[in-house]
PDB file of N, CA and C in Angstrom:
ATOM      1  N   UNK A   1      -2.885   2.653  30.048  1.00  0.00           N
ATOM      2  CA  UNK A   1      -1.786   2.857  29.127  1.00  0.00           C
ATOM      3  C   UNK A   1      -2.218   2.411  27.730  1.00  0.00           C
ATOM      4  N   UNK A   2      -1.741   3.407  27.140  1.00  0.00           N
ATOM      5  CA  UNK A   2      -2.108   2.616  25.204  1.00  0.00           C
ATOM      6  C   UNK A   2      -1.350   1.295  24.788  1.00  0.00           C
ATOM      7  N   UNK A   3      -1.731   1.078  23.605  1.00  0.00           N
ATOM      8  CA  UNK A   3      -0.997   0.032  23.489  1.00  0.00           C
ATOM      9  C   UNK A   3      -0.885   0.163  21.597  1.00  0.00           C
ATOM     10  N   UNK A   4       0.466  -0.691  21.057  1.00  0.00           N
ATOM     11  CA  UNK A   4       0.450  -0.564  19.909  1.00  0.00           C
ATOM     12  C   UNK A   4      -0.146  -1.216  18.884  1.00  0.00           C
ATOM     13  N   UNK A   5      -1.150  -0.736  17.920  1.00  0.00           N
ATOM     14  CA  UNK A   5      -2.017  -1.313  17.183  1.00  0.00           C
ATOM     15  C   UNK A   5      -1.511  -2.534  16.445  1.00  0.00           C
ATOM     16  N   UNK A   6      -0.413  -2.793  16.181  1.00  0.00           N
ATOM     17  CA  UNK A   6       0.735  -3.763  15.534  1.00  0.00           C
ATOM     18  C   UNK A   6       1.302  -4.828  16.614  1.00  0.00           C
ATOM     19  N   UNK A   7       1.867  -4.817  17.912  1.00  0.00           N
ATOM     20  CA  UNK A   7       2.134  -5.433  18.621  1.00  0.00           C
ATOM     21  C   UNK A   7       1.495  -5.598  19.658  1.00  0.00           C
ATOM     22  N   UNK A   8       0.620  -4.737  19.828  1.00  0.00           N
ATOM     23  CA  UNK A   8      -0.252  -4.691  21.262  1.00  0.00           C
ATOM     24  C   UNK A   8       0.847  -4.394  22.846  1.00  0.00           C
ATOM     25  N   UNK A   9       2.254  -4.036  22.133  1.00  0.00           N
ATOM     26  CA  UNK A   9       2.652  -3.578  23.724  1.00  0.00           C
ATOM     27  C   UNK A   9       2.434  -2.326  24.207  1.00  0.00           C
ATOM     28  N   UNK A  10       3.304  -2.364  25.280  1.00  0.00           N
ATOM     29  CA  UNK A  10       2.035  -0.827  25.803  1.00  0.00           C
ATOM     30  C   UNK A  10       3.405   0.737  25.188  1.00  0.00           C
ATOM     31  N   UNK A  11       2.328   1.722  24.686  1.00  0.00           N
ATOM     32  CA  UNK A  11       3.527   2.874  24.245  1.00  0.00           C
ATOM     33  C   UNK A  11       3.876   4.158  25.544  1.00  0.00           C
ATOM     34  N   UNK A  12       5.108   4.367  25.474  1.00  0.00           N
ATOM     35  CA  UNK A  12       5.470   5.483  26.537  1.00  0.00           C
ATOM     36  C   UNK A  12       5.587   6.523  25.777  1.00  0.00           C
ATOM     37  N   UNK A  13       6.227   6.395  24.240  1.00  0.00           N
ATOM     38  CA  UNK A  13       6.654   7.502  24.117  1.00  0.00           C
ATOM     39  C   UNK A  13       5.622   8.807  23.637  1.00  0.00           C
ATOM     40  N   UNK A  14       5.438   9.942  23.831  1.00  0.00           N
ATOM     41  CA  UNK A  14       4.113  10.874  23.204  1.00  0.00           C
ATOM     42  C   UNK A  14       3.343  10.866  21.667  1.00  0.00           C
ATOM     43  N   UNK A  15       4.757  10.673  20.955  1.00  0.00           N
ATOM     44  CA  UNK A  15       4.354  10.527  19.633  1.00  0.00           C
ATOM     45  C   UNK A  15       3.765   9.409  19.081  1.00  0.00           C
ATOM     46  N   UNK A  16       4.258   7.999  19.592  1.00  0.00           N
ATOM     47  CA  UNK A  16       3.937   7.253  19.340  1.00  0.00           C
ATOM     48  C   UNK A  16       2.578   6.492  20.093  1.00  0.00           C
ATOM     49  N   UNK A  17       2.130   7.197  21.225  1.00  0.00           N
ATOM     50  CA  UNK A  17       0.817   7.128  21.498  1.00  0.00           C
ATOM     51  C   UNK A  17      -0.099   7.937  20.494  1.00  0.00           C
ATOM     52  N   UNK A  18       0.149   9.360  19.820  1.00  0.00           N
ATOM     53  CA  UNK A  18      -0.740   9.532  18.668  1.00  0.00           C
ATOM     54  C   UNK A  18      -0.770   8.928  17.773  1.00  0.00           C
ATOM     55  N   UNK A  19       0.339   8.336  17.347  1.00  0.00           N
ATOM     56  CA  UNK A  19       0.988   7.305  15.997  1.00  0.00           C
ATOM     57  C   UNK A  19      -0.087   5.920  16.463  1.00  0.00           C
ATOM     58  N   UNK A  20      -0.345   5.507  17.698  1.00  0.00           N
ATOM     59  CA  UNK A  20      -0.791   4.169  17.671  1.00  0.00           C
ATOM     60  C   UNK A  20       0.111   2.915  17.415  1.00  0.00           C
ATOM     61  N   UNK A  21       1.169   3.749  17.091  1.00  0.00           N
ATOM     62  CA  UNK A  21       2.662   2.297  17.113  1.00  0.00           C
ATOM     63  C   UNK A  21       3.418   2.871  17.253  1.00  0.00           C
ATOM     64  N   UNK A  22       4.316   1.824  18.012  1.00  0.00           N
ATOM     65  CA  UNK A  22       5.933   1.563  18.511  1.00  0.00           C
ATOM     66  C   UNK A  22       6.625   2.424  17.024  1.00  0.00           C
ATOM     67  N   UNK A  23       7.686   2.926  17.348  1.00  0.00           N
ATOM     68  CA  UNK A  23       9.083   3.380  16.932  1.00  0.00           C
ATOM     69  C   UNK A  23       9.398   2.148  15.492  1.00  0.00           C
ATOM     70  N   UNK A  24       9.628   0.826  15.987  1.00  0.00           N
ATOM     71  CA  UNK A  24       9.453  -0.359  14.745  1.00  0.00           C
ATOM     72  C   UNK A  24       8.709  -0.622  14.031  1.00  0.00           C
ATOM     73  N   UNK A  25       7.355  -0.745  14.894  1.00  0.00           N
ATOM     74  CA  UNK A  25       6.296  -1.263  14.342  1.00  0.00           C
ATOM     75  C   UNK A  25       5.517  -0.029  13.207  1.00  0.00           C
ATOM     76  N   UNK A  26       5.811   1.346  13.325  1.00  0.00           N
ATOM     77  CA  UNK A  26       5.335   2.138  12.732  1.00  0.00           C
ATOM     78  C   UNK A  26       6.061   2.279  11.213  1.00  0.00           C
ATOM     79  N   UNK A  27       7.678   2.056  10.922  1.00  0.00           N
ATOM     80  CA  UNK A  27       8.480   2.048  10.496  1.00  0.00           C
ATOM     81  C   UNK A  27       7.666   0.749   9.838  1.00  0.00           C
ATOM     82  N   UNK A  28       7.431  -0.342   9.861  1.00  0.00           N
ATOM     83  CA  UNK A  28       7.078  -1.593   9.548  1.00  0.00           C
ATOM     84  C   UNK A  28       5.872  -1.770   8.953  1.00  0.00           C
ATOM     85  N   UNK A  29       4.908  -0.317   9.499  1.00  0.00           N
ATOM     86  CA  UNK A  29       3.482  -0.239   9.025  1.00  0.00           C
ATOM     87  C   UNK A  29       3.561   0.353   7.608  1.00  0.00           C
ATOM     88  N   UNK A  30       4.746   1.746   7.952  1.00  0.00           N
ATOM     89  CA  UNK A  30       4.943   2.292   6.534  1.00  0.00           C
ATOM     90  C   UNK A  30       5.461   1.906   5.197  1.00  0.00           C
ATOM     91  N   UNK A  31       6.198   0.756   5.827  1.00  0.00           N
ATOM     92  CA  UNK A  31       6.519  -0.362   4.402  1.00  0.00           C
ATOM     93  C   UNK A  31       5.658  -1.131   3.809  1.00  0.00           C
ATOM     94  N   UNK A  32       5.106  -1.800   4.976  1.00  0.00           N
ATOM     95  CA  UNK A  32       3.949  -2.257   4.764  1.00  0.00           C
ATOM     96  C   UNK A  32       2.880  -1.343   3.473  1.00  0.00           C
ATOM     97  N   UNK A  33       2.421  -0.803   3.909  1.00  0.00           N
ATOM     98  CA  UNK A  33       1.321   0.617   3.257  1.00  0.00           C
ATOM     99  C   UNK A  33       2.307   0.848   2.156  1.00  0.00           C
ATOM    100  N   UNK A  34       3.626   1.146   1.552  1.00  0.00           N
ATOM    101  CA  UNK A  34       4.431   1.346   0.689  1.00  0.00           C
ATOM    102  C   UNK A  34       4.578  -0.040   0.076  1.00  0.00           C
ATOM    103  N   UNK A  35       4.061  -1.157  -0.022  1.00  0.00           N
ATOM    104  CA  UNK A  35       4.295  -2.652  -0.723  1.00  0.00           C
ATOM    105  C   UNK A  35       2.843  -2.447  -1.263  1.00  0.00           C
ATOM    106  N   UNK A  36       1.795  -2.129  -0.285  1.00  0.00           N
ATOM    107  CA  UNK A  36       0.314  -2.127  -0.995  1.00  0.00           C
ATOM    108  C   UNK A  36      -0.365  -1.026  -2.091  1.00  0.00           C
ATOM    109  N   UNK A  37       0.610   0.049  -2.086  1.00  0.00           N
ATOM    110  CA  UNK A  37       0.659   0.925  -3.021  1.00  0.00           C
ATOM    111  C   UNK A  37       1.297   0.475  -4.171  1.00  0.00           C
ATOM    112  N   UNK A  38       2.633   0.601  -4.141  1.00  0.00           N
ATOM    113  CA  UNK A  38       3.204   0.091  -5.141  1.00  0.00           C
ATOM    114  C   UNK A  38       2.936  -1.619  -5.602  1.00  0.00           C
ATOM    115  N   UNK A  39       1.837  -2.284  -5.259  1.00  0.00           N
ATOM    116  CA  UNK A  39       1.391  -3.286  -5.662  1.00  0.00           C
ATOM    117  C   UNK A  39       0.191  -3.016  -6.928  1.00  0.00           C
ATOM    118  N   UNK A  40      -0.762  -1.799  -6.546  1.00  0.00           N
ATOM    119  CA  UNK A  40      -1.781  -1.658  -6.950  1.00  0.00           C
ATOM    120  C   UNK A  40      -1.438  -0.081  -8.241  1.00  0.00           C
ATOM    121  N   UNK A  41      -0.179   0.076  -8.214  1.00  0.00           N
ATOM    122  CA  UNK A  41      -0.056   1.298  -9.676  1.00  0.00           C
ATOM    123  C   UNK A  41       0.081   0.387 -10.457  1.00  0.00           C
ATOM    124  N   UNK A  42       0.053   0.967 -11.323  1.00  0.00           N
ATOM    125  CA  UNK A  42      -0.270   0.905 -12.732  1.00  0.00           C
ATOM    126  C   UNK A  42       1.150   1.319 -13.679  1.00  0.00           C
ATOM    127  N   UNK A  43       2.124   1.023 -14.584  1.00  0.00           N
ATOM    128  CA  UNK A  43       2.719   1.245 -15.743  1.00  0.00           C
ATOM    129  C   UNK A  43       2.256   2.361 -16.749  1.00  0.00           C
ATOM    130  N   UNK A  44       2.648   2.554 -17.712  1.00  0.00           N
ATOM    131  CA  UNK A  44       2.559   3.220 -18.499  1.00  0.00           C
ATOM    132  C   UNK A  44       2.512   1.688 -19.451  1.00  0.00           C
ATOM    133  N   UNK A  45       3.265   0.619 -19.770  1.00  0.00           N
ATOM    134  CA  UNK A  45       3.045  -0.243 -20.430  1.00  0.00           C
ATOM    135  C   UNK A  45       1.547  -1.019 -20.116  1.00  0.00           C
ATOM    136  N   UNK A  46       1.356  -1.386 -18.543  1.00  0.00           N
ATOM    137  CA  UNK A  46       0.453  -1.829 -18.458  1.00  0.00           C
ATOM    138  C   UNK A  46      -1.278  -1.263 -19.330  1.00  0.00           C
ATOM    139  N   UNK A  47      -0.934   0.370 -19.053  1.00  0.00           N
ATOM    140  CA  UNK A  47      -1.779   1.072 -19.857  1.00  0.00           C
ATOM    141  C   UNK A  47      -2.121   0.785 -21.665  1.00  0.00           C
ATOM    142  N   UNK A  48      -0.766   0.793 -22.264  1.00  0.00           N
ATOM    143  CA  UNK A  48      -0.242   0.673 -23.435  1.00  0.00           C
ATOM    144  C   UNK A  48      -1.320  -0.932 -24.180  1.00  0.00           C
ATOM    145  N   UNK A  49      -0.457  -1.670 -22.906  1.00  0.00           N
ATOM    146  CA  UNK A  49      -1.185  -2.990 -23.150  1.00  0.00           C
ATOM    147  C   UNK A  49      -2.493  -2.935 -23.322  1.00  0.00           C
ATOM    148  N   UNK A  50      -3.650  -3.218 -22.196  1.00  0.00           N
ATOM    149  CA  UNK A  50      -4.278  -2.739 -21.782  1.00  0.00           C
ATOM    150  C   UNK A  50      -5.362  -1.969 -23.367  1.00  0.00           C
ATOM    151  N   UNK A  51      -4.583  -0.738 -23.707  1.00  0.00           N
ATOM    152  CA  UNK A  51      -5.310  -0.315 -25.394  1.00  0.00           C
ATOM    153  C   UNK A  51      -5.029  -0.987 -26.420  1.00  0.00           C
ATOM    154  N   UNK A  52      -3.806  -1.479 -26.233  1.00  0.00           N
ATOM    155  CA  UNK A  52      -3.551  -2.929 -27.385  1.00  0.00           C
ATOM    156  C   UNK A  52      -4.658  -3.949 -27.596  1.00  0.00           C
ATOM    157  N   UNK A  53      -5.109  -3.953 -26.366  1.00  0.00           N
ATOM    158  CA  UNK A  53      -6.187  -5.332 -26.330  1.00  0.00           C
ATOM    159  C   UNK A  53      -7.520  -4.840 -26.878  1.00  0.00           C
ATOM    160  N   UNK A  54      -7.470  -3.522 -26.333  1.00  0.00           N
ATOM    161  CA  UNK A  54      -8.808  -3.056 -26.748  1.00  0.00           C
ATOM    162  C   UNK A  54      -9.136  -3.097 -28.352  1.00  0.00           C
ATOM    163  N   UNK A  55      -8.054  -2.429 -28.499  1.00  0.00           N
ATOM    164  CA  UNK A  55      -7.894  -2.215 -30.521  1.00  0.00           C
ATOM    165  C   UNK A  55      -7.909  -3.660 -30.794  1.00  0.00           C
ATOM    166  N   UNK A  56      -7.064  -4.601 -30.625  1.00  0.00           N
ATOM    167  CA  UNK A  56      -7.410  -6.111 -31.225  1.00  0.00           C
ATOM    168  C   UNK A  56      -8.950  -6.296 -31.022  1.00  0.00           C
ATOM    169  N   UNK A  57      -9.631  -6.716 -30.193  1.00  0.00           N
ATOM    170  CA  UNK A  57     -10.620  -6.885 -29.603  1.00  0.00           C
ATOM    171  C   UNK A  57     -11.611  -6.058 -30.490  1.00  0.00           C
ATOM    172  N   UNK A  58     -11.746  -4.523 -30.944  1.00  0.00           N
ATOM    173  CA  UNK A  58     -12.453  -4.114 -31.646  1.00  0.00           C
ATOM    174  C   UNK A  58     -12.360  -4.722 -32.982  1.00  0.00           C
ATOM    175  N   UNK A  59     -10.905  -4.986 -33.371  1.00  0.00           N
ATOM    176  CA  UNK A  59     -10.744  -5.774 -34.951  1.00  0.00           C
ATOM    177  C   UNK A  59     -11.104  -6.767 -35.058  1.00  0.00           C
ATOM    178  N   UNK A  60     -11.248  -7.465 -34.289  1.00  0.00           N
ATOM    179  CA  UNK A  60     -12.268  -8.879 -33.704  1.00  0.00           C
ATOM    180  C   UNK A  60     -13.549  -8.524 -33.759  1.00  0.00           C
ATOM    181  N   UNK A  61     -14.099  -7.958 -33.276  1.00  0.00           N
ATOM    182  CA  UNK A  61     -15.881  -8.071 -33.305  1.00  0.00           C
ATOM    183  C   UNK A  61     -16.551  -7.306 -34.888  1.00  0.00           C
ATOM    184  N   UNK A  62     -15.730  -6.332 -35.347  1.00  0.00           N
ATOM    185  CA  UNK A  62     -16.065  -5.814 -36.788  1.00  0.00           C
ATOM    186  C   UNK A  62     -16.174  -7.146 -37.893  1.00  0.00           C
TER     187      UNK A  62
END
């Protein structure tokens, strides 16, 4: 029997033996994976910033 990559119990249902997780635990993976995305974008300010520094930084070394 499979088992779920997240809890290690064992899966019955079909889909969730291709899924590799439980009904919860898959639901739980996708938030998961949706916190580590939206951890790692980027702003439009952050960008903004980001060329702010650059331009100071060039007015600095001239």
């Amino acid at each position: 029997m499979r088992r779920c990559k997240r809890c290690n119990r064992p899966l019955k249902n079909g889909e969730s033996i291709v899924r590799q997780y439980g009904v919860t635990c898959w639901k739980r993976h996708l938030d998961d994976l949706e916190q580590e995305f939206l951890k790692n974008q980027l702003t439009i300010f952050d960008v903004l910033e980001a060329e702010n520094h650059e331009e100071m930084r060039a007015q600095n070394v001239s």
